[in-house]
PDB file of N, CA and C in Angstrom:
ATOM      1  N   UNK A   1      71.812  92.464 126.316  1.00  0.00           N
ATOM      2  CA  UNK A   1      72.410  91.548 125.398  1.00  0.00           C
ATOM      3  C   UNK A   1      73.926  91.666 125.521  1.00  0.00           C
ATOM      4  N   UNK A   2      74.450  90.619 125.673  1.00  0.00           N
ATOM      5  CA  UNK A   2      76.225  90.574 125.601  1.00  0.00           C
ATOM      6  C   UNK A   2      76.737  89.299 124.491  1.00  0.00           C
ATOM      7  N   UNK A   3      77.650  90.276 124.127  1.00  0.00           N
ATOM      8  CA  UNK A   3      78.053  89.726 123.071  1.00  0.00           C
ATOM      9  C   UNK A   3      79.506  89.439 123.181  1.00  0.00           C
ATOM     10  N   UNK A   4      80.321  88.267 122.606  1.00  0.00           N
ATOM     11  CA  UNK A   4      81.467  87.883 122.870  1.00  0.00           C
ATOM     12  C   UNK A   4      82.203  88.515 121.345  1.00  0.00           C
ATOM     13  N   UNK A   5      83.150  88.726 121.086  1.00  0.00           N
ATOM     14  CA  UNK A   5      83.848  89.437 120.500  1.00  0.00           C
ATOM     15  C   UNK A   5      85.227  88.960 120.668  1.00  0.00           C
ATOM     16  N   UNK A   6      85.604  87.777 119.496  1.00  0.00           N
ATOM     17  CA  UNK A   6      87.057  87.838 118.844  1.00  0.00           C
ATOM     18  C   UNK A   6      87.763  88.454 118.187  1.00  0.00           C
ATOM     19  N   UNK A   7      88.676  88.409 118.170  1.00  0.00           N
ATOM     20  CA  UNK A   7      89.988  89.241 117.503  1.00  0.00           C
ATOM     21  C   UNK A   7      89.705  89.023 116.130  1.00  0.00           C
ATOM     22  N   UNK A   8      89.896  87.968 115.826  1.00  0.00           N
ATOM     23  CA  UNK A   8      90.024  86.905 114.603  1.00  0.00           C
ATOM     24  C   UNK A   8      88.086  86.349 113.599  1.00  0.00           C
ATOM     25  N   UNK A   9      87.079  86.691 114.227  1.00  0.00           N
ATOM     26  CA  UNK A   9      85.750  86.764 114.089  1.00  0.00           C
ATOM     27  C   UNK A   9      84.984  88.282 113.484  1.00  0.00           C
ATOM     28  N   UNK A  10      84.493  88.635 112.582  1.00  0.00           N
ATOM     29  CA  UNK A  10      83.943  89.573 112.596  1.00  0.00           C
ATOM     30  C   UNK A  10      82.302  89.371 112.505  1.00  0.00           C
ATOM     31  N   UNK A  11      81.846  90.130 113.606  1.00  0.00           N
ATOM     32  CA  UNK A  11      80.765  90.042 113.830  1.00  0.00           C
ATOM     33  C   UNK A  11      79.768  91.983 114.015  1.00  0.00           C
ATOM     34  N   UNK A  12      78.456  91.700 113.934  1.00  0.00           N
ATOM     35  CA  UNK A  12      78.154  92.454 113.439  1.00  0.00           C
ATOM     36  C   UNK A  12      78.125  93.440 114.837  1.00  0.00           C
ATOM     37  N   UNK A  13      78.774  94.630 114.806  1.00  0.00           N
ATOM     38  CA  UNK A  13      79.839  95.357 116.239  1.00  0.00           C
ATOM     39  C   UNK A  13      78.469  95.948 116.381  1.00  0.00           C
ATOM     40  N   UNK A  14      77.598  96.895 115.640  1.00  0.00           N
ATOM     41  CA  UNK A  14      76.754  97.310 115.606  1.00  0.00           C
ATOM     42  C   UNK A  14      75.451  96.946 116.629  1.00  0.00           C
ATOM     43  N   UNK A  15      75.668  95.580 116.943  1.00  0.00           N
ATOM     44  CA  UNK A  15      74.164  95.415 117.606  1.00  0.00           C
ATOM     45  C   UNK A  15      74.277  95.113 119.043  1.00  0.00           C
ATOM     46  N   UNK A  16      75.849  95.590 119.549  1.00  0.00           N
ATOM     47  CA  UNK A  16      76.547  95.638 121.231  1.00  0.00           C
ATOM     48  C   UNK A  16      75.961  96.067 121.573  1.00  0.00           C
ATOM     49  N   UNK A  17      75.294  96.195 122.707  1.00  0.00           N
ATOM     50  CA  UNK A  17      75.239  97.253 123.797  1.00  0.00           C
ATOM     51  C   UNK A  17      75.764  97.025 124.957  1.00  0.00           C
ATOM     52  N   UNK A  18      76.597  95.802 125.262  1.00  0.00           N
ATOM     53  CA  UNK A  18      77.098  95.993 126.612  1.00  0.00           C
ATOM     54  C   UNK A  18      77.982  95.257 126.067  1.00  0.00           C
ATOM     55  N   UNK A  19      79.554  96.358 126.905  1.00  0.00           N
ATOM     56  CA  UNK A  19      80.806  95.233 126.578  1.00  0.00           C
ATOM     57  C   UNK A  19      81.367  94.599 128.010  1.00  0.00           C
ATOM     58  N   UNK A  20      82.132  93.853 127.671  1.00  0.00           N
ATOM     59  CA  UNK A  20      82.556  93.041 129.206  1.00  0.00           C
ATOM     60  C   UNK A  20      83.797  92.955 128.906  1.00  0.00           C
ATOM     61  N   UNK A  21      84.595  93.598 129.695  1.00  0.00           N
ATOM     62  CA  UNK A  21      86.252  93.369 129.101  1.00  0.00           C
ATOM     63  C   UNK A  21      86.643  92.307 130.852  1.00  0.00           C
ATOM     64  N   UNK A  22      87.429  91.319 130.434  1.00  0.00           N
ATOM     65  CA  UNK A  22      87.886  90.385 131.181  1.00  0.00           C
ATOM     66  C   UNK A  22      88.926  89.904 131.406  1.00  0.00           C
ATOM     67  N   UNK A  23      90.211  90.460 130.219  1.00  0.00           N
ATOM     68  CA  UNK A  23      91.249  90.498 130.199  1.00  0.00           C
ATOM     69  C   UNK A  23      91.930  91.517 131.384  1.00  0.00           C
ATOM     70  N   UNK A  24      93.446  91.132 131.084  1.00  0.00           N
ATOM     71  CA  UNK A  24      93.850  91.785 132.597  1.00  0.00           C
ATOM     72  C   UNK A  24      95.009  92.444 131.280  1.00  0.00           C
ATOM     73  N   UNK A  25      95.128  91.980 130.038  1.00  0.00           N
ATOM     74  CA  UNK A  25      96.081  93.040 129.410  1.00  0.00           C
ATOM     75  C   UNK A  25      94.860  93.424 127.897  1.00  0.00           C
ATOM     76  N   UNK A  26      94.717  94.701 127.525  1.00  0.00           N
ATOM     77  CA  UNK A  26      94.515  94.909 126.759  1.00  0.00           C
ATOM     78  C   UNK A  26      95.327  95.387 125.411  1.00  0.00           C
ATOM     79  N   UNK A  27      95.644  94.698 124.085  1.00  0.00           N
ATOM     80  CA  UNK A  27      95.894  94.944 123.402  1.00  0.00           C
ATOM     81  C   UNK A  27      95.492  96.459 122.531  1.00  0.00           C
ATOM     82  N   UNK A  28      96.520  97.785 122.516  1.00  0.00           N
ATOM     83  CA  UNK A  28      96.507  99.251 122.340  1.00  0.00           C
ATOM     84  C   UNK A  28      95.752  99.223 120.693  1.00  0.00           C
ATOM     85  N   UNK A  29      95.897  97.813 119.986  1.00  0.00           N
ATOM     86  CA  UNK A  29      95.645  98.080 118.480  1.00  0.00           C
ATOM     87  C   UNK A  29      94.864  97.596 118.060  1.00  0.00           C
ATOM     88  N   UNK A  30      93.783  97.201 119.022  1.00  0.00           N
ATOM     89  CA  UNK A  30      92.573  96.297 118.686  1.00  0.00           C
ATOM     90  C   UNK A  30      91.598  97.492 117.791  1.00  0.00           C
ATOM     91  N   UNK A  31      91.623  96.739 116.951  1.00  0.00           N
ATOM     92  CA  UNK A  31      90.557  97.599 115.856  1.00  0.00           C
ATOM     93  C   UNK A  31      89.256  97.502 115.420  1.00  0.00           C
ATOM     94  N   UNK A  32      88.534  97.002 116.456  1.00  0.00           N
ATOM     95  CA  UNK A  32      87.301  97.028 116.539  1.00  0.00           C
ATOM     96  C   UNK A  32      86.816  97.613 117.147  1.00  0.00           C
ATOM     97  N   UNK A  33      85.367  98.541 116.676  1.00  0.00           N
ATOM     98  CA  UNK A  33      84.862  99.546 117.349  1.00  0.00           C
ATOM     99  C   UNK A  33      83.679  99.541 117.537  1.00  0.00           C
ATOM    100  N   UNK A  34      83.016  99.379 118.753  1.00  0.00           N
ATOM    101  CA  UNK A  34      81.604  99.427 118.712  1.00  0.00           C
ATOM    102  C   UNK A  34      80.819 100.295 119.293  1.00  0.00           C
ATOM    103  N   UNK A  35      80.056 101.027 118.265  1.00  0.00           N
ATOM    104  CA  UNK A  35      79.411 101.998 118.346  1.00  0.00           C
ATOM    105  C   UNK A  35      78.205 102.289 118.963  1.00  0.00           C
ATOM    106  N   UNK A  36      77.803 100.971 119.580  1.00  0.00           N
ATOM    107  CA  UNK A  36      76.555 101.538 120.395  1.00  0.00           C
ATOM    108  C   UNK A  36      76.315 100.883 121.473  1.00  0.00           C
ATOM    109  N   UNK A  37      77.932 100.568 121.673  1.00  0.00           N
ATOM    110  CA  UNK A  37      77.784 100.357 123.404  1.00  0.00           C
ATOM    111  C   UNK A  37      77.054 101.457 124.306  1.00  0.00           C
ATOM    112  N   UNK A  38      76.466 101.223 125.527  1.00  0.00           N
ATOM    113  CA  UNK A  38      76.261 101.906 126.282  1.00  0.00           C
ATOM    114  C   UNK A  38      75.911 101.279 128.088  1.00  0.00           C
ATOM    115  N   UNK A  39      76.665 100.183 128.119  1.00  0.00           N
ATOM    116  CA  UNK A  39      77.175  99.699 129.204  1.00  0.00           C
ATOM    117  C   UNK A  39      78.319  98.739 129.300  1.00  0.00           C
ATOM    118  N   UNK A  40      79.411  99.503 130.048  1.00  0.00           N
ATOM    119  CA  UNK A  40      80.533  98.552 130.270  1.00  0.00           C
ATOM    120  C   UNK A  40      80.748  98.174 131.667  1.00  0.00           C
ATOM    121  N   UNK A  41      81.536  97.401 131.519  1.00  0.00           N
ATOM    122  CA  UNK A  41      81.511  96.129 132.274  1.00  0.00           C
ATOM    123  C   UNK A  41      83.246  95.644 132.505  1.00  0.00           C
ATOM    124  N   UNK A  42      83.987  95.825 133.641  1.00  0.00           N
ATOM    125  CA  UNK A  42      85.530  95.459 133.260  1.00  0.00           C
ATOM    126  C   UNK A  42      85.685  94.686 135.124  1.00  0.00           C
ATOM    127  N   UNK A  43      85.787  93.382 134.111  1.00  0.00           N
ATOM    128  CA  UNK A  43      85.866  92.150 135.537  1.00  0.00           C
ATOM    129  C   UNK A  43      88.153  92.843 136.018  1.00  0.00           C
ATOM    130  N   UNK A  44      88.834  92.903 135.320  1.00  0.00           N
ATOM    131  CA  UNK A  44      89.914  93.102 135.963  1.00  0.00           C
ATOM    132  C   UNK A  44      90.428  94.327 135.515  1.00  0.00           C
ATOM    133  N   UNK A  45      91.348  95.232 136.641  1.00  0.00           N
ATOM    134  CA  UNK A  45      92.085  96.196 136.022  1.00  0.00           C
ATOM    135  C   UNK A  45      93.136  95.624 135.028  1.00  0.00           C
ATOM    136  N   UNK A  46      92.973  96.040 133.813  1.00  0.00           N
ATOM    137  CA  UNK A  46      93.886  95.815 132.229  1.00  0.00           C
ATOM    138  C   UNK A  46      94.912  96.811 132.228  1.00  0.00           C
ATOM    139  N   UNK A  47      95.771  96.738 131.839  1.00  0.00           N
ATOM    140  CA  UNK A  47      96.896  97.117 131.153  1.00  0.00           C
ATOM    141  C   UNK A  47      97.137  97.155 130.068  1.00  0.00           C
ATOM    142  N   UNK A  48      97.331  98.261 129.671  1.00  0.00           N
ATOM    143  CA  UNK A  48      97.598  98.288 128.000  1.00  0.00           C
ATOM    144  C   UNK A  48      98.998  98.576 127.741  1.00  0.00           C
ATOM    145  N   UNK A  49      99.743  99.000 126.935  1.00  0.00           N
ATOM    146  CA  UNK A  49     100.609  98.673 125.808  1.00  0.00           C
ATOM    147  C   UNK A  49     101.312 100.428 126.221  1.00  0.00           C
ATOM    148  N   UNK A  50     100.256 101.060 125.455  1.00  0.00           N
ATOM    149  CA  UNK A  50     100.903 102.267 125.505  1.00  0.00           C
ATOM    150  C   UNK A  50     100.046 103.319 125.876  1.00  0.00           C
ATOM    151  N   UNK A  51      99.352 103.334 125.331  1.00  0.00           N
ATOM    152  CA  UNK A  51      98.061 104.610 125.972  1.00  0.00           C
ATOM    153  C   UNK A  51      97.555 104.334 127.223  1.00  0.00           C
ATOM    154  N   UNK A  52      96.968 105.263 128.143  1.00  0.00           N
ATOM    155  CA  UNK A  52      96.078 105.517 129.237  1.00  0.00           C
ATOM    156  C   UNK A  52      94.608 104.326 129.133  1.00  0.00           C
ATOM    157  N   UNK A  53      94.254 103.994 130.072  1.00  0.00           N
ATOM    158  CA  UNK A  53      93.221 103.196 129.638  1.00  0.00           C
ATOM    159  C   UNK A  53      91.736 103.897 129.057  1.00  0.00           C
ATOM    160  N   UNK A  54      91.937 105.436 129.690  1.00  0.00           N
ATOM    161  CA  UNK A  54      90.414 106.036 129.234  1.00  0.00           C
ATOM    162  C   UNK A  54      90.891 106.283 127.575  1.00  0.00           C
ATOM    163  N   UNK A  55      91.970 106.542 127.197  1.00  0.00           N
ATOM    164  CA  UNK A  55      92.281 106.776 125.665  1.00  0.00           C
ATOM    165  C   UNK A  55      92.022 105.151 124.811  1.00  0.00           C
ATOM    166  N   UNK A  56      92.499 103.827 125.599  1.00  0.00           N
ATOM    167  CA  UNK A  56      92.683 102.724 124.948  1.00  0.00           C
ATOM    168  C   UNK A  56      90.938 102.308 124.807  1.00  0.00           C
ATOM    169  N   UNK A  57      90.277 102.885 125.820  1.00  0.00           N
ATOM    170  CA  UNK A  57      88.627 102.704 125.640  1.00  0.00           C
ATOM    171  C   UNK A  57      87.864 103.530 124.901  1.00  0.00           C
ATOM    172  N   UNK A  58      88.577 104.782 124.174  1.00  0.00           N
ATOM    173  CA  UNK A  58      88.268 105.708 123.684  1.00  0.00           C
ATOM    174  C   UNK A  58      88.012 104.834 122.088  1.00  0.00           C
ATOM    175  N   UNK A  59      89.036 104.283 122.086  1.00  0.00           N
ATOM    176  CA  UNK A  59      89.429 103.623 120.407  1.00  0.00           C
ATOM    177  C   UNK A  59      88.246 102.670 120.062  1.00  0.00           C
ATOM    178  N   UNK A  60      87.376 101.983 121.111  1.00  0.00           N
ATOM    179  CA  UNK A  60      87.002 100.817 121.229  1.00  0.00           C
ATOM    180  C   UNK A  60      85.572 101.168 121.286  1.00  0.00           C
ATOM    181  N   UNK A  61      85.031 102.259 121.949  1.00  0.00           N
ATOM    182  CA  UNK A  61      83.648 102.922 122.331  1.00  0.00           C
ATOM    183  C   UNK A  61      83.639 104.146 122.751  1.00  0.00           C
ATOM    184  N   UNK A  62      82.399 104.720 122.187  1.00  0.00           N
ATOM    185  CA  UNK A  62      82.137 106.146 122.634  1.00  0.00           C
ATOM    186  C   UNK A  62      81.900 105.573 124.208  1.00  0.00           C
ATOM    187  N   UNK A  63      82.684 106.848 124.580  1.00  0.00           N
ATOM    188  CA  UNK A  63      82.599 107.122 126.416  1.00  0.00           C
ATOM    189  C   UNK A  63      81.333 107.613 126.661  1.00  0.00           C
ATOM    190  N   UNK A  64      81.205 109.054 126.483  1.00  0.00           N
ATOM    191  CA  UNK A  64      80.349 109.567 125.669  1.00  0.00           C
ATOM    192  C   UNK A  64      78.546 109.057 125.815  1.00  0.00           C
ATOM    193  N   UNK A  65      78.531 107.820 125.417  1.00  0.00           N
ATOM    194  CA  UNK A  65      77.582 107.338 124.956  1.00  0.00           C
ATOM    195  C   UNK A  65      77.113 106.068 126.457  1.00  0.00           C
ATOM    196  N   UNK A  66      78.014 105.800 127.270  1.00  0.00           N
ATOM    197  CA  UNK A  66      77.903 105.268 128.506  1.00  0.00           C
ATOM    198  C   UNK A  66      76.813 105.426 129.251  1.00  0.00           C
ATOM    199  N   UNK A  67      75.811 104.978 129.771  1.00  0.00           N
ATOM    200  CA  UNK A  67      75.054 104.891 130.504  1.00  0.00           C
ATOM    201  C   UNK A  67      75.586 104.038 132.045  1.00  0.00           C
ATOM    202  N   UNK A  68      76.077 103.065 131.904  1.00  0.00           N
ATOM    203  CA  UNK A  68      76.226 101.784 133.016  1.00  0.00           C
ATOM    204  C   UNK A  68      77.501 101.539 133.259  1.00  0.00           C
ATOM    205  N   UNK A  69      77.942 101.758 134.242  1.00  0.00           N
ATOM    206  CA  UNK A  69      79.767 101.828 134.385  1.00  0.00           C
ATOM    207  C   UNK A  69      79.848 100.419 135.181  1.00  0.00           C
ATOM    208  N   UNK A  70      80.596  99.180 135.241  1.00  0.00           N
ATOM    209  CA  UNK A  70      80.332  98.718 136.482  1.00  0.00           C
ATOM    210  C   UNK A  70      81.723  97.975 136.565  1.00  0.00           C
ATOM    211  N   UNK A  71      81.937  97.846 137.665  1.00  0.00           N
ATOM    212  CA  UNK A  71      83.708  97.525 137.935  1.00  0.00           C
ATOM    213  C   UNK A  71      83.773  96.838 138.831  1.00  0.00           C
ATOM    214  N   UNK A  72      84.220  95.483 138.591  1.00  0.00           N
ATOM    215  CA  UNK A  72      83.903  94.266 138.901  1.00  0.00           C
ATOM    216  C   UNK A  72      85.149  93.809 139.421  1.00  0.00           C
ATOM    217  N   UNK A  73      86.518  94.714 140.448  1.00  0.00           N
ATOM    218  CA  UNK A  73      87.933  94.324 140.471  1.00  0.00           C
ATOM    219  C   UNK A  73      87.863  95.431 141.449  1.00  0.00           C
ATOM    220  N   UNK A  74      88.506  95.144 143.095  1.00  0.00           N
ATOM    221  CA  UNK A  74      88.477  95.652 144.010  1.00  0.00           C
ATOM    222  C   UNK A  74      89.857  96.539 143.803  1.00  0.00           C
ATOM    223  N   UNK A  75      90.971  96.288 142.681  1.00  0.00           N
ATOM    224  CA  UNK A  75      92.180  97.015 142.722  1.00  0.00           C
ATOM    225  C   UNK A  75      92.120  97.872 141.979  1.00  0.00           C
ATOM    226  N   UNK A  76      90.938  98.607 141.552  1.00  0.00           N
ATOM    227  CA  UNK A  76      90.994  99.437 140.072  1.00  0.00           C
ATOM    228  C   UNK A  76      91.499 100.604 140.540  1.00  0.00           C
ATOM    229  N   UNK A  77      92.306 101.365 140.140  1.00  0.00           N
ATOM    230  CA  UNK A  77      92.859 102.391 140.440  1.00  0.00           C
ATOM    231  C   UNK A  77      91.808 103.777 140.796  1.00  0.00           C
ATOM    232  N   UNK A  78      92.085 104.370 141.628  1.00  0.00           N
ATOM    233  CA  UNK A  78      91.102 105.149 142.060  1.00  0.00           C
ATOM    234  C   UNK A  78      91.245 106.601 140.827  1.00  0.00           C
ATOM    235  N   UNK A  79      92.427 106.504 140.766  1.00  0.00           N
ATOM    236  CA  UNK A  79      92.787 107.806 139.915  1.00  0.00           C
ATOM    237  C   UNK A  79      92.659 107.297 138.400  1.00  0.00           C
ATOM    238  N   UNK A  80      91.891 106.085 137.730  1.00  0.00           N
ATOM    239  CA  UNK A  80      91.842 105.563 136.306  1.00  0.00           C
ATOM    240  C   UNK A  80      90.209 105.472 136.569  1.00  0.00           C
ATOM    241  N   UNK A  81      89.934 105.419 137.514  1.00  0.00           N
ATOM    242  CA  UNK A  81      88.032 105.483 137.682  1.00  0.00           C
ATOM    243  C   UNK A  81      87.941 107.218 137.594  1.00  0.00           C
ATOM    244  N   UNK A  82      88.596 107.910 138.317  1.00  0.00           N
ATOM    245  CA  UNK A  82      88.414 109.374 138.338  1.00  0.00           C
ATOM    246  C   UNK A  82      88.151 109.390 136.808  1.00  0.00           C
ATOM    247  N   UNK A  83      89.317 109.464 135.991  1.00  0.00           N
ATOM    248  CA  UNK A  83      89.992 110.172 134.360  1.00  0.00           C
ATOM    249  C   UNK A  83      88.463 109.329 133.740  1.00  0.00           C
ATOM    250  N   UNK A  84      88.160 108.094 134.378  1.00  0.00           N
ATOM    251  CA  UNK A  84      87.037 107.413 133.157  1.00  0.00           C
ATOM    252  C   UNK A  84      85.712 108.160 133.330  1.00  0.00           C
ATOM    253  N   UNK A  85      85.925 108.443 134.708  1.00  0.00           N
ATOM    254  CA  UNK A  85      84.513 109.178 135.194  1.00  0.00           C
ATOM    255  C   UNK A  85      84.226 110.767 134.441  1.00  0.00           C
ATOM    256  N   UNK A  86      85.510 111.331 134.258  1.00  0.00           N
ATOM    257  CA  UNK A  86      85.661 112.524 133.648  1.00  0.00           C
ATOM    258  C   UNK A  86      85.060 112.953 131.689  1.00  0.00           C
ATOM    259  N   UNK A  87      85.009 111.289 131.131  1.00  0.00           N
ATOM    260  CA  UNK A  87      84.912 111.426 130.139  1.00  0.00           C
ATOM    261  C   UNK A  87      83.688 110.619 129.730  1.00  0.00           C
ATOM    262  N   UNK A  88      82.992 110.446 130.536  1.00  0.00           N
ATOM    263  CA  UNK A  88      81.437 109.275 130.518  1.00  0.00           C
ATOM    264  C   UNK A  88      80.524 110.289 131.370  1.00  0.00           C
ATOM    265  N   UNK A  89      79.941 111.456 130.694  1.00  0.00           N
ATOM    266  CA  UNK A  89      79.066 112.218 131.457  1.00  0.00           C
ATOM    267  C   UNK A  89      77.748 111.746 131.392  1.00  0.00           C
ATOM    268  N   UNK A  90      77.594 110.696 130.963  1.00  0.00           N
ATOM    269  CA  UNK A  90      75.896 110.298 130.839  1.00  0.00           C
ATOM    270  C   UNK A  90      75.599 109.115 131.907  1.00  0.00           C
ATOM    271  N   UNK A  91      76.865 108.615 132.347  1.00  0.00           N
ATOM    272  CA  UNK A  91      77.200 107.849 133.768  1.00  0.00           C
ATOM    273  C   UNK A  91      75.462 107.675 134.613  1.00  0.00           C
ATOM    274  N   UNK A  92      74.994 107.045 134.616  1.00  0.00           N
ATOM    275  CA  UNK A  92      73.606 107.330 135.719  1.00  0.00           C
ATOM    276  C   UNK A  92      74.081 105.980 136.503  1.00  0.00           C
ATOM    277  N   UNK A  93      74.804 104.894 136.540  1.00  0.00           N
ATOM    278  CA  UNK A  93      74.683 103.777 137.159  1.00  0.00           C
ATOM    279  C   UNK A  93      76.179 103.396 137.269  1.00  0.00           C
ATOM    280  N   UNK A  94      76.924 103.577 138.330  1.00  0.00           N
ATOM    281  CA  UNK A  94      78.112 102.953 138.573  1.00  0.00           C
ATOM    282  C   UNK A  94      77.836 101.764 139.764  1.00  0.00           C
ATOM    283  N   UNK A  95      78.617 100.740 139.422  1.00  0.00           N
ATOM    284  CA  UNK A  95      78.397  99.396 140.159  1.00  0.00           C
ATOM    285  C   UNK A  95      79.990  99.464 140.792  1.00  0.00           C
TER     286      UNK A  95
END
């Protein structure tokens, strides 16, 4: 199940399980958190604001809780896949 997720919409975060980030900048203060992701999904390498991206994904979803990694952008930094890989130990499926 994928679910689309506005800024400005509140919807019920709870029943995510797969996020899809598609943006190429991520906003550091997005305050929505969904708790039972357990597959992500990132079509471009993002940029954030001020934090690291494994910290700016930290805010957003347990790492933690990851099952399905999949990276959909041939420029993703090899050393920002390392740090994500470091903190998603339940990892069984990288794409």
């Amino acid at each position: 199940m994928i679910k689309s997720v506005h800024i400005f919409k509140k919807k019920n975060l709870n029943s995510v399980k797969h996020l899809y980030i598609v943006s190429k900048k991520v906003q550091d203060n997005f305050l929505n958190y969904f708790p039972n992701v357990n597959q992500l999904s990132i079509r471009h390498h993002f940029k954030t604001l001020v934090d690291s991206i494994t910290a700016t994904l930290h805010h957003v979803i347990s790492l933690r809780q990851l099952e399905k990694l999949v990276i959909e952008c041939g420029d993703f930094p090899m050393e920002d896949l390392i740090k994500l890989l470091r903190f998603t130990s339940n990892v069984h499926t990288l794409e």
